[in-house]
N, C-alpha and C. Protein backbone atom coordinates (compact mmCIF):
# COMPACT_ATOMS: atom_id res chain seq x y z
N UNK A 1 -10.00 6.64 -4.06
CA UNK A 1 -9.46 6.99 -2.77
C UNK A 1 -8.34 8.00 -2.95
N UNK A 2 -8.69 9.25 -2.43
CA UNK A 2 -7.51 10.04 -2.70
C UNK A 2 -7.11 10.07 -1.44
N UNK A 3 -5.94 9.84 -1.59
CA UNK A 3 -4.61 10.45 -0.06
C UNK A 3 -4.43 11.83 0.00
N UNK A 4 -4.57 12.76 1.01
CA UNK A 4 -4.67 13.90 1.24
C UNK A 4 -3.15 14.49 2.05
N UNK A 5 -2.59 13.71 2.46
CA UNK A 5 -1.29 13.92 3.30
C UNK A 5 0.39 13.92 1.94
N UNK A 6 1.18 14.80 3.07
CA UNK A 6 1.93 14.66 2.53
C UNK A 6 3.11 13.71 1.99
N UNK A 7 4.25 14.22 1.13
CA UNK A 7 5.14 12.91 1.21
C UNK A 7 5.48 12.25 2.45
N UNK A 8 6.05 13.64 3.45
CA UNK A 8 6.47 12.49 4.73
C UNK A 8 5.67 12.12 5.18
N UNK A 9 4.76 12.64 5.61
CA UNK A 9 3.59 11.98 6.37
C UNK A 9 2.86 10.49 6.13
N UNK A 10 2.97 10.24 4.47
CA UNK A 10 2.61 9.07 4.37
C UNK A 10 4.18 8.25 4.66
N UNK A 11 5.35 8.80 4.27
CA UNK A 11 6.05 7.58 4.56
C UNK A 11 6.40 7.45 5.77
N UNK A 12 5.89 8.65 6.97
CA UNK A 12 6.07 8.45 8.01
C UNK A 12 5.00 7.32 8.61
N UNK A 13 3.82 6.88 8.11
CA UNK A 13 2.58 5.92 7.80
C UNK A 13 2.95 4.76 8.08
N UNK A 14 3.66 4.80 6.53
CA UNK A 14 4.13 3.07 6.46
C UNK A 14 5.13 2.72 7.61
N UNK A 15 5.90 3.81 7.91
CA UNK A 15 7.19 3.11 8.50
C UNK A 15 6.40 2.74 9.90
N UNK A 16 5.63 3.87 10.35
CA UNK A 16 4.89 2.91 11.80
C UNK A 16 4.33 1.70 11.19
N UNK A 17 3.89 1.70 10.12
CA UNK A 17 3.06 0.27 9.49
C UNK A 17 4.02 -0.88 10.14
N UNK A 18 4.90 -0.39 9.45
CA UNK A 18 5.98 -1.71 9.22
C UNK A 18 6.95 -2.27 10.75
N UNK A 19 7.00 -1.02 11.56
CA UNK A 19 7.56 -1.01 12.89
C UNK A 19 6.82 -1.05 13.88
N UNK A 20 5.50 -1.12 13.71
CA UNK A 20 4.76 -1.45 14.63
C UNK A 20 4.33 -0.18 15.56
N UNK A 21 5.65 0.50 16.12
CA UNK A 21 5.89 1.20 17.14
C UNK A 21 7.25 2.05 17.03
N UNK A 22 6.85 3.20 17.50
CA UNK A 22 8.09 3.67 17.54
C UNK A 22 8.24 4.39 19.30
N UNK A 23 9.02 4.49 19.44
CA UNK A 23 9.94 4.72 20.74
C UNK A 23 10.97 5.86 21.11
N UNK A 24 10.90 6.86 21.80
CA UNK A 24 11.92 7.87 21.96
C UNK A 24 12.12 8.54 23.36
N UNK A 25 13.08 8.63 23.93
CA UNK A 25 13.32 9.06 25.32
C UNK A 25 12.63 10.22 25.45
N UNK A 26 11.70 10.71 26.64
CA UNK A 26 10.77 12.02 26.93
C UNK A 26 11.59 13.13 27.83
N UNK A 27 12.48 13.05 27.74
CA UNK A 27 13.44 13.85 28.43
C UNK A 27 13.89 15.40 27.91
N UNK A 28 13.71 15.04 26.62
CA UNK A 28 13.38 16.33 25.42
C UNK A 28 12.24 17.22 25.45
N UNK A 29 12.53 17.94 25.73
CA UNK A 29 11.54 19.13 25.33
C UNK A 29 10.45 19.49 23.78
N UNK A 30 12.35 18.51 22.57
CA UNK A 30 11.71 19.00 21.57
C UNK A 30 11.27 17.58 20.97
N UNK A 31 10.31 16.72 21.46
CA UNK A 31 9.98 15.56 21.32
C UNK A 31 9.76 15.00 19.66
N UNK A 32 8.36 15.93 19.14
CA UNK A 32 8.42 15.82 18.01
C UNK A 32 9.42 16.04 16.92
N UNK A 33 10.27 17.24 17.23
CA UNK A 33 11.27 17.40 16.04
C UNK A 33 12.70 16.01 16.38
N UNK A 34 12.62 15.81 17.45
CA UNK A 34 13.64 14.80 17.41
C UNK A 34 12.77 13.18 16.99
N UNK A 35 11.96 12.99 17.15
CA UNK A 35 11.02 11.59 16.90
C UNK A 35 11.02 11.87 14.83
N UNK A 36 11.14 13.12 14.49
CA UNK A 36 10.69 13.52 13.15
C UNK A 36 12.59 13.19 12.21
N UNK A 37 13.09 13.77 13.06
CA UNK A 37 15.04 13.04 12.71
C UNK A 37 15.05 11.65 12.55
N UNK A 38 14.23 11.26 13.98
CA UNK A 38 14.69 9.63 13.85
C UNK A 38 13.75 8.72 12.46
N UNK A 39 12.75 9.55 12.08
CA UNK A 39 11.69 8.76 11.14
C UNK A 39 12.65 8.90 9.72
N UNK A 40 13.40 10.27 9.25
CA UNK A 40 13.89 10.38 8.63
C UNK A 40 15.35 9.92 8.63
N UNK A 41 16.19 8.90 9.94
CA UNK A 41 16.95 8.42 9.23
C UNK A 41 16.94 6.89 8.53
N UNK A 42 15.48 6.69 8.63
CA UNK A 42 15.71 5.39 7.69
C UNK A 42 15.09 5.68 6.19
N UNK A 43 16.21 5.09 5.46
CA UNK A 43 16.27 5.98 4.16
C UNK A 43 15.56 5.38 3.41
N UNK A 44 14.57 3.79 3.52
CA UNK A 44 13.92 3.29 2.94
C UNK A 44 12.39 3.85 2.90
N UNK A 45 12.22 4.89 4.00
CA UNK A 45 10.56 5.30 4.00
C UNK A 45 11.10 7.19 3.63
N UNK A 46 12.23 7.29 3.16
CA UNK A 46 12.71 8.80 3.30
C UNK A 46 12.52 9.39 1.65
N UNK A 47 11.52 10.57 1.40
CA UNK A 47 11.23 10.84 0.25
C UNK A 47 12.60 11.36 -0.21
N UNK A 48 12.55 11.32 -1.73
CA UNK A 48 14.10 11.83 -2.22
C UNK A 48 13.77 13.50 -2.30
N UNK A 49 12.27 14.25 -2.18
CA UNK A 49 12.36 15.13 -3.04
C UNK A 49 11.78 16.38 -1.18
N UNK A 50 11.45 15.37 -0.33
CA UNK A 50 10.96 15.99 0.71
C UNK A 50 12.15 17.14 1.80
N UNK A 51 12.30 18.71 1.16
CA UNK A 51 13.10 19.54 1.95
C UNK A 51 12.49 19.81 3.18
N UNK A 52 11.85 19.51 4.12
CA UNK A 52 11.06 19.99 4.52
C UNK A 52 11.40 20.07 6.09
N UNK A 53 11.53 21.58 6.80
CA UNK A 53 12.09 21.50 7.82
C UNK A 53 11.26 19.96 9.19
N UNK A 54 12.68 20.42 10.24
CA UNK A 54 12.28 19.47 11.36
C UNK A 54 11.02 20.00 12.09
N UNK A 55 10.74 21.24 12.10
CA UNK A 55 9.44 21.76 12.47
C UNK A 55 8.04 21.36 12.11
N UNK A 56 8.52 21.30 10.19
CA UNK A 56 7.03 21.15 9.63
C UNK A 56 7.10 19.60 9.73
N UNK A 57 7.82 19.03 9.98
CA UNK A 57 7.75 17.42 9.99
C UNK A 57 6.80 17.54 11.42
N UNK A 58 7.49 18.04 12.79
CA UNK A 58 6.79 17.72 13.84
C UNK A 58 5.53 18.53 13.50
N UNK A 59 4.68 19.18 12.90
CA UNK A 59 3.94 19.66 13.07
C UNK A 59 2.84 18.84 12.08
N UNK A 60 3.70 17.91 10.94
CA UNK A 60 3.05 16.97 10.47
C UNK A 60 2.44 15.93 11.43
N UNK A 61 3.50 15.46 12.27
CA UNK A 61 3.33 14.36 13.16
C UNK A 61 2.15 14.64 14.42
N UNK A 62 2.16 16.36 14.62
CA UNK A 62 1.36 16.90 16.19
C UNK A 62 -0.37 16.51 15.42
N UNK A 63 -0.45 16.75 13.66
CA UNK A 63 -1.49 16.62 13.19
C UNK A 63 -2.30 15.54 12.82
N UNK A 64 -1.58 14.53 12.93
CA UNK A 64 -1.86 12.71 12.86
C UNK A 64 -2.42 12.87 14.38
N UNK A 65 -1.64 13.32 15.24
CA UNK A 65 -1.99 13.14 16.82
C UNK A 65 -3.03 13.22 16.96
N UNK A 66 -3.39 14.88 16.27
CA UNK A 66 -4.96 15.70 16.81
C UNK A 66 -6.13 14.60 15.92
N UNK A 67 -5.36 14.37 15.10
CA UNK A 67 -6.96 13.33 14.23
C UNK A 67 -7.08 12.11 14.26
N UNK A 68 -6.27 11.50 15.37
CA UNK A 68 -6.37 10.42 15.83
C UNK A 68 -5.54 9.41 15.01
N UNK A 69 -4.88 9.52 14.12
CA UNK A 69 -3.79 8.57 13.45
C UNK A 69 -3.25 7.94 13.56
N UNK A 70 -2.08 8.93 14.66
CA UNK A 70 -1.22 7.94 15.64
C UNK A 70 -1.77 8.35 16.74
N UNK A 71 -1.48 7.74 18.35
CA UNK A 71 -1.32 8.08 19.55
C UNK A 71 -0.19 8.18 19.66
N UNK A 72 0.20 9.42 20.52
CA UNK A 72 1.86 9.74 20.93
C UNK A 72 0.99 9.70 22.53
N UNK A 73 1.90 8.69 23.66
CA UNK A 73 1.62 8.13 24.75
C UNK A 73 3.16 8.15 25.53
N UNK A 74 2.46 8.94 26.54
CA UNK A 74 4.36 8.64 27.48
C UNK A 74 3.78 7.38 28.56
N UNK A 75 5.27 6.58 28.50
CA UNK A 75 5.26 5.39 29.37
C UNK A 75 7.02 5.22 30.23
N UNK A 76 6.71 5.24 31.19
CA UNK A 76 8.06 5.07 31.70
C UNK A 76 9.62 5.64 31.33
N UNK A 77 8.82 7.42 31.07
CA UNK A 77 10.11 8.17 30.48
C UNK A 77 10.19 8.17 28.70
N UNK A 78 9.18 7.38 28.25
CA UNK A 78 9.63 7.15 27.21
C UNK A 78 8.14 7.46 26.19
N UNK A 79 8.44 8.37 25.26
CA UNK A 79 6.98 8.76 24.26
C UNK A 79 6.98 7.07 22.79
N UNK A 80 6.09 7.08 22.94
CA UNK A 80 5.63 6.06 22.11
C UNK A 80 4.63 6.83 21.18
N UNK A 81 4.16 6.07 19.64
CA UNK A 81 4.02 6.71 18.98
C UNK A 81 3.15 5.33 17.68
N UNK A 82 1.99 5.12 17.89
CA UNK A 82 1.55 3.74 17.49
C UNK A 82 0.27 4.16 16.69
N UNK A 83 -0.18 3.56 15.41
CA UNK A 83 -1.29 3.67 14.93
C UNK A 83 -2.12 3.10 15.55
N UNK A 84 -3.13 4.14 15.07
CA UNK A 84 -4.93 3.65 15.57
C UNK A 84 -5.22 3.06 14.70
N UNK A 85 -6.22 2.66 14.45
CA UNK A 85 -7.82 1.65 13.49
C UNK A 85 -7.63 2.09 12.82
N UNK A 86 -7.92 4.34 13.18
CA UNK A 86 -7.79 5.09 11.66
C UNK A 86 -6.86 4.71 10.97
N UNK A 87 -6.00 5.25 11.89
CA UNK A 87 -4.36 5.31 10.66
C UNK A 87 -3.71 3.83 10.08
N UNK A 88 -4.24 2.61 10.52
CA UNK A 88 -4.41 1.62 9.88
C UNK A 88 -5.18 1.48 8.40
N UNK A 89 -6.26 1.70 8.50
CA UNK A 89 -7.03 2.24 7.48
C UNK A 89 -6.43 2.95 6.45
N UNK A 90 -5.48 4.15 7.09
CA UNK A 90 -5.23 5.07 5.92
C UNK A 90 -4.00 4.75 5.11
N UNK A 91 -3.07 4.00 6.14
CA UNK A 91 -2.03 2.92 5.47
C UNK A 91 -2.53 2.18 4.41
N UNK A 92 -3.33 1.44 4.74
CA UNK A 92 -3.78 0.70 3.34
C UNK A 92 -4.71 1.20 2.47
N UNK A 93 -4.93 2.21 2.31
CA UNK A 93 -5.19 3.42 1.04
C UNK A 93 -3.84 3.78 0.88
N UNK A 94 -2.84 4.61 1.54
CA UNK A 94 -1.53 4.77 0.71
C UNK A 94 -0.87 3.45 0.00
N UNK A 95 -1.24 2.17 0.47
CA UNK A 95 -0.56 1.04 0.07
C UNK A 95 -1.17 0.93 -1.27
N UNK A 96 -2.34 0.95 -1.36
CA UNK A 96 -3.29 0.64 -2.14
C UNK A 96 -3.21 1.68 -3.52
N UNK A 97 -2.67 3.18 -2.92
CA UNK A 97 -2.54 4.12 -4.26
C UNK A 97 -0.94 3.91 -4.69
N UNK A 98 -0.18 4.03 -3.98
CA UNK A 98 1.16 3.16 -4.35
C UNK A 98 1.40 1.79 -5.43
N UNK A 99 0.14 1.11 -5.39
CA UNK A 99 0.24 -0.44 -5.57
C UNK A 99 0.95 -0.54 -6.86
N UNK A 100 2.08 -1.49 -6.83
CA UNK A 100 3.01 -1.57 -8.27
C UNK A 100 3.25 -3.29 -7.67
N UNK A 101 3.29 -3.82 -9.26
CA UNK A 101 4.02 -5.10 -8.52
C UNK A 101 5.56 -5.30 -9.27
N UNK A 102 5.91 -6.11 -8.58
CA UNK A 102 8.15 -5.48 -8.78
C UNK A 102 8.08 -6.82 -9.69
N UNK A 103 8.74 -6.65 -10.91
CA UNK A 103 9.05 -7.88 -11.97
C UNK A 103 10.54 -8.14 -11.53
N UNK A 104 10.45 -9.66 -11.76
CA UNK A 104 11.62 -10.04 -11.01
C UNK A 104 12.31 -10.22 -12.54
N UNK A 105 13.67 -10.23 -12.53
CA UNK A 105 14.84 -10.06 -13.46
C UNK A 105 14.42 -11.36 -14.83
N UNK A 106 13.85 -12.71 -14.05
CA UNK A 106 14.02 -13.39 -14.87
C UNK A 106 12.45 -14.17 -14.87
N UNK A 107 11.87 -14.36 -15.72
CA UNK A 107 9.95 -14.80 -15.67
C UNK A 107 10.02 -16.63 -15.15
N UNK A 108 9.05 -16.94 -14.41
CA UNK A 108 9.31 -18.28 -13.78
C UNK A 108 8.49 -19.17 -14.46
N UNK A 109 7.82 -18.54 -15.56
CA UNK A 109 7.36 -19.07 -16.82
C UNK A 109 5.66 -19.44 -16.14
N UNK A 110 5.55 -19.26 -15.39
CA UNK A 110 3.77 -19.40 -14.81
C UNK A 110 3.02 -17.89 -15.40
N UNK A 111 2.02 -17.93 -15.07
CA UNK A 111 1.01 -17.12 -15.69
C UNK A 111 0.28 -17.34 -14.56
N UNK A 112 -0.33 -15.66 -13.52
CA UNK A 112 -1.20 -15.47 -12.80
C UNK A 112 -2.32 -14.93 -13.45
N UNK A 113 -3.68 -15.80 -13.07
CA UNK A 113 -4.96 -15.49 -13.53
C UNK A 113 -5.49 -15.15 -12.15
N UNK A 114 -6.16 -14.12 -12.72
CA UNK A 114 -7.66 -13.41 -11.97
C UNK A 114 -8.96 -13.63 -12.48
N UNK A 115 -9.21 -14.56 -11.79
CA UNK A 115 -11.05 -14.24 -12.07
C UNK A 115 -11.83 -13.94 -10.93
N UNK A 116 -12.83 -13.09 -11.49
CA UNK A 116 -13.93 -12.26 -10.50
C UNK A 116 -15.28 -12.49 -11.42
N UNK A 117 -16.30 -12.61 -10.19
CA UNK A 117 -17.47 -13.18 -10.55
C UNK A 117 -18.36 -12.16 -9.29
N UNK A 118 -18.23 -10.81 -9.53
CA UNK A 118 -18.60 -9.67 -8.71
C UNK A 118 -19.87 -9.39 -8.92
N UNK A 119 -20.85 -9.21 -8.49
CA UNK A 119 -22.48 -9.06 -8.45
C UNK A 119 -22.77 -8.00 -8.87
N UNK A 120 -23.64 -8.00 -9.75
CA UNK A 120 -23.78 -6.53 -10.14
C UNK A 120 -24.67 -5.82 -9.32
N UNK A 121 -25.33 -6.59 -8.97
CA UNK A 121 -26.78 -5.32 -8.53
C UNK A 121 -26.23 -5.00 -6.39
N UNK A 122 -24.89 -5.60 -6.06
CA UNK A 122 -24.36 -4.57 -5.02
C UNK A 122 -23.18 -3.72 -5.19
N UNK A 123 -22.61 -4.73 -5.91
CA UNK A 123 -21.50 -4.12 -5.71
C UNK A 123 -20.72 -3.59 -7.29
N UNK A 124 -21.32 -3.49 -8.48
CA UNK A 124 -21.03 -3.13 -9.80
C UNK A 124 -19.96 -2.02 -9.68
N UNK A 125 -19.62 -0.88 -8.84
CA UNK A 125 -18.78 0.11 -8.42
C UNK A 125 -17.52 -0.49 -8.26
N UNK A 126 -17.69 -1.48 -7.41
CA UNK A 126 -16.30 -2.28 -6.47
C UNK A 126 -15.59 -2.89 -8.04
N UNK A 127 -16.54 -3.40 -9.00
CA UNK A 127 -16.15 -4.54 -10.09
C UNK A 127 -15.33 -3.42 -11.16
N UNK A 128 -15.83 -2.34 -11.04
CA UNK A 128 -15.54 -1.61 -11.97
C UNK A 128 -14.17 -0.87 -11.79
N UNK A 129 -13.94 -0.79 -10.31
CA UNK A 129 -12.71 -0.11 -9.38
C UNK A 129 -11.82 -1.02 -9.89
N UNK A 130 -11.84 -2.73 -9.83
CA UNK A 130 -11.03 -3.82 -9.47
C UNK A 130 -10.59 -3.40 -11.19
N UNK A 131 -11.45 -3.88 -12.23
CA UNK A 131 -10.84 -3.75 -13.19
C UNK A 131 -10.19 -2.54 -13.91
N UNK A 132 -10.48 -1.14 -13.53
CA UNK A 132 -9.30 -0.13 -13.70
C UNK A 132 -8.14 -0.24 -12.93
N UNK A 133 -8.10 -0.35 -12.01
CA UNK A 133 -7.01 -1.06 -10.74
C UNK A 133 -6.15 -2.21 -11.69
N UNK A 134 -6.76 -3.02 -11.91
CA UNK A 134 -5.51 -4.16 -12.63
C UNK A 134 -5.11 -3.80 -13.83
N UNK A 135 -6.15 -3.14 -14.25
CA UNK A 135 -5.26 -2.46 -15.76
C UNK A 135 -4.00 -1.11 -15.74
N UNK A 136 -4.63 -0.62 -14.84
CA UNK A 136 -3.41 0.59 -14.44
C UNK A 136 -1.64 -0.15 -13.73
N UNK A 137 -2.23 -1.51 -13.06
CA UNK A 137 -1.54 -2.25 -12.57
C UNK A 137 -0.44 -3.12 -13.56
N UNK A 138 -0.90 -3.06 -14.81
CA UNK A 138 -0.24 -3.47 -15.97
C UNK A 138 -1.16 -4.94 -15.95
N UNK A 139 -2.02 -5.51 -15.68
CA UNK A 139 -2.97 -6.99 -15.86
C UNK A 139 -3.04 -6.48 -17.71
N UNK A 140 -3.59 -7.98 -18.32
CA UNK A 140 -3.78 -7.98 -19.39
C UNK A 140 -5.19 -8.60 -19.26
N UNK A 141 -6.02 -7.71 -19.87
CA UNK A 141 -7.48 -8.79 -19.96
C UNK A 141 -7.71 -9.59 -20.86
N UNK A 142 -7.87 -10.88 -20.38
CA UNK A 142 -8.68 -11.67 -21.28
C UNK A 142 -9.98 -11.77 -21.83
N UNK A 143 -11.03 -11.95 -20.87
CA UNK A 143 -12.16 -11.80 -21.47
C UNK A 143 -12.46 -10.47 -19.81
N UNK A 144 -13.64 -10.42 -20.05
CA UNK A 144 -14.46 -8.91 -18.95
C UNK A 144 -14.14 -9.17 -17.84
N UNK A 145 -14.25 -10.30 -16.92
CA UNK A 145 -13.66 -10.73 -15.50
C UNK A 145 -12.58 -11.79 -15.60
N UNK A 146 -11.89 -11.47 -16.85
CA UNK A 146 -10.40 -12.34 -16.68
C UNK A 146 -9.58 -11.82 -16.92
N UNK A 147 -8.15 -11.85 -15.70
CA UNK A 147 -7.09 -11.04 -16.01
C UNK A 147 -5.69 -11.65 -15.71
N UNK A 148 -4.64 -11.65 -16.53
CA UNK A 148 -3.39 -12.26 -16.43
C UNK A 148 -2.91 -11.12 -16.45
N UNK A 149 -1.26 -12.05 -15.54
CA UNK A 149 -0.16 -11.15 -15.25
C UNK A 149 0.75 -12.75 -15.01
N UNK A 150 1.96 -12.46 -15.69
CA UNK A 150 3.33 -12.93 -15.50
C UNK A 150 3.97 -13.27 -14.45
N UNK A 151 4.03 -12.21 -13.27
CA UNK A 151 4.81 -12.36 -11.62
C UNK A 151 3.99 -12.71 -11.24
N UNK A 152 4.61 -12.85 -9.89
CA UNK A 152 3.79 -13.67 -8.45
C UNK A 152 3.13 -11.77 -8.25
N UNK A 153 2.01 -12.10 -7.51
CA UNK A 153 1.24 -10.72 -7.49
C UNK A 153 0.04 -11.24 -6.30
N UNK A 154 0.63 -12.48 -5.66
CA UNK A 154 -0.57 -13.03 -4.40
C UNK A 154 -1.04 -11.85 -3.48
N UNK A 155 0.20 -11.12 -3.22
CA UNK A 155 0.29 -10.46 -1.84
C UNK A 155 -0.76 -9.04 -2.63
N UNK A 156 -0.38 -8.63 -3.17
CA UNK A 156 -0.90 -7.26 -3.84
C UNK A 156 -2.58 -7.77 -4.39
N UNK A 157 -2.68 -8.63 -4.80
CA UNK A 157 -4.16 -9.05 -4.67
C UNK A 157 -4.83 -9.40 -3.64
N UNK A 158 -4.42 -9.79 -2.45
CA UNK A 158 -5.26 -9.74 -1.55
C UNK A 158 -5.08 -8.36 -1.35
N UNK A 159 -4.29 -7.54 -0.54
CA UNK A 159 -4.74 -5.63 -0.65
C UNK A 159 -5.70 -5.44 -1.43
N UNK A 160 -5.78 -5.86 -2.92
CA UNK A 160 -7.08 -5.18 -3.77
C UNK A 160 -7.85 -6.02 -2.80
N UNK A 161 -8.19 -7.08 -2.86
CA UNK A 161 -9.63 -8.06 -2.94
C UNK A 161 -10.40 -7.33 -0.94
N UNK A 162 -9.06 -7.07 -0.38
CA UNK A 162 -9.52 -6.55 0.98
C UNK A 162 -9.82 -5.13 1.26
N UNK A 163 -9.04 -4.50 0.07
CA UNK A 163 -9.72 -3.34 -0.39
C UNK A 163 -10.81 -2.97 -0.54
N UNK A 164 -11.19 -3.75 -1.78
CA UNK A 164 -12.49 -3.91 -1.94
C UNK A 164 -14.13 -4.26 -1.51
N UNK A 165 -13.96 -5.30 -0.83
CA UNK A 165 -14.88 -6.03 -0.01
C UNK A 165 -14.83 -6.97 -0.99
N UNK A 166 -14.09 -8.11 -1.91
CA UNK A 166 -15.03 -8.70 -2.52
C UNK A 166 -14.16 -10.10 -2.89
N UNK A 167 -13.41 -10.40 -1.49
CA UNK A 167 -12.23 -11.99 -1.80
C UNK A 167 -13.21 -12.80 -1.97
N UNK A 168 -14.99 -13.17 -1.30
CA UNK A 168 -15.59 -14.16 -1.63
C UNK A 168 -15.94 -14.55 -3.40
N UNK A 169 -15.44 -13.28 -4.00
CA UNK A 169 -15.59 -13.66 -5.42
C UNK A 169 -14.47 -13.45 -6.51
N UNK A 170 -13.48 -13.30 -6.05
CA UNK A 170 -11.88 -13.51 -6.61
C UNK A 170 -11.25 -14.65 -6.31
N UNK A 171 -11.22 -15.88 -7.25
CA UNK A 171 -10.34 -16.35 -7.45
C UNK A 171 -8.79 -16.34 -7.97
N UNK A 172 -7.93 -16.96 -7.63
CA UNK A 172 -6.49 -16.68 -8.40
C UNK A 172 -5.92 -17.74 -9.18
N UNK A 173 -5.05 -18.04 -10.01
CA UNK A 173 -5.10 -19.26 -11.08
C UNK A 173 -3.39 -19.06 -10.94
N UNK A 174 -2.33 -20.22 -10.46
CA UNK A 174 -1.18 -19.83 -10.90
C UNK A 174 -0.88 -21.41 -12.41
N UNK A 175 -0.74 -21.04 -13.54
CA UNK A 175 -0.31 -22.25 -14.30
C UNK A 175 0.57 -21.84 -15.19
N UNK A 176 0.87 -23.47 -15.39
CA UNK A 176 2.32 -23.33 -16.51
C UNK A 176 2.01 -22.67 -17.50
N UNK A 177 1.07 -23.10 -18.46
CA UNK A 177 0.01 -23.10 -19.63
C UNK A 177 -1.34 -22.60 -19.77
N UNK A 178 -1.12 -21.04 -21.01
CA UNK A 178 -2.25 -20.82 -21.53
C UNK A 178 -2.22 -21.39 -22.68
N UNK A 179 -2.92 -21.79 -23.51
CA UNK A 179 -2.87 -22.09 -24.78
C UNK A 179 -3.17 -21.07 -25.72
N UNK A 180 -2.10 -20.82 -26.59
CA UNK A 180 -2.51 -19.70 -27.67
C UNK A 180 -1.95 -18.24 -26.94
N UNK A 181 -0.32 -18.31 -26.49
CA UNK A 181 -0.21 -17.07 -25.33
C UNK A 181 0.53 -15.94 -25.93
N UNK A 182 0.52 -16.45 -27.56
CA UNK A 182 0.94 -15.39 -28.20
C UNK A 182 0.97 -13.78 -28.09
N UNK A 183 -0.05 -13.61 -27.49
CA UNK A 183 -0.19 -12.01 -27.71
C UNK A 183 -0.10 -11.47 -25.88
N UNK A 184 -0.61 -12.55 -25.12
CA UNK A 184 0.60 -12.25 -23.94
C UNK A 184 1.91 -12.03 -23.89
N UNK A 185 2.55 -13.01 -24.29
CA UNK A 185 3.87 -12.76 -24.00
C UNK A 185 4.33 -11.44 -25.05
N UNK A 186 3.79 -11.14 -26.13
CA UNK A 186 4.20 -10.11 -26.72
C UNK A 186 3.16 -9.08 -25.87
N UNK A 187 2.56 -8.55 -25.23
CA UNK A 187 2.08 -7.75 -24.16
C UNK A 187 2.74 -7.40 -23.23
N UNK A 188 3.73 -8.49 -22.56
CA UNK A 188 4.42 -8.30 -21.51
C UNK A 188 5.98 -8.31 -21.96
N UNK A 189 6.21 -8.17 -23.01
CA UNK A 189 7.40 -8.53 -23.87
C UNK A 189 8.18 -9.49 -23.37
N UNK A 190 8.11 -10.97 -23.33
CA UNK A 190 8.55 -12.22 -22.91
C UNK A 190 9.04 -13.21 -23.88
């Protein structure tokens, strides 16, 4: 899945992801470049490296419009600005090429297992995606459809498994004990 948009544009993505909606008085003329200020002052969806005038931002945003991404909708004085199906969709491909999972400071001593039991003769493509995906992801394989990881990683596996099409055949394993975890924990340096 390649993402074709730019930095802001995707973090302008998530942040409707995450806000549901966004909201701005229609009283402005210059709608988009001021809706494109307000996306950029929250500094958590704000690229560090993105110079990029208030123009080409609104002209980022007029181009989500034309391809159906977001709807920009006036309601009672006020432009609204909400993903479609598409741009739902395309959120979780940027989520999905983004995907990192955050190691927490101190290990809670469990061990997350993955097993997949993926069909070959439909879906062998999907099986083959999942396991470059967890390896790029830092997973350690055990055997061909078994994969450990250290953190909690629930949330980021369902994204893959819904990614994919294929939660009816991913299981998840959280336990105290592998036996013999020698070359894990020296894998994950633990």
């Amino acid at each position: 899945m390649k993402i074709r948009y730019g930095e802001f544009t995707k973090d302008f993505l998530l942040l409707l992801a995450v806000a549901g909606m966004l909201a701005i008085a229609s009283t402005s003329p210059y709608f988009l470049i001021n809706l494109a200020r307000l996306a950029l002052k929250d500094k958590k969806f704000r690229h560090k490296n993105c110079k990029a005038s208030d123009m080409a931002l609104a002209r980022s945003m007029a181009g989500l419009n034309k391809n159906k991404i977001v709807i920009l909708k006036e309601e009672k004085g006020k432009f609204t600005v909400k993903l479609t199906e598409k741009g739902k969709k395309i959120v979780k491909e940027i989520q999905f090429d983004n995907l990192k999972i955050d190691k927490p400071k101190i290990w809670d001593g469990k061990w997350r297992i993955v097993i997949f039991d993926i069909p070959e003769n439909k879906r062998r493509h999907m099986r083959d995606a999942m396991r470059q995906k967890l390896k790029k992801i830092g997973f350690y394989q055990m055997q061909k459809s078994v994969w450990v990881f250290p953190y909690p990683c629930e949330k980021e596996m369902r994204l893959l498994c819904e990614i994919f099409g294929v939660n009816s055949f991913v299981n998840m394993i959280t336990s105290d004990k592998i036996y013999n975890d020698d070359a894990l924990r020296r894998y994950f340096k633990l």
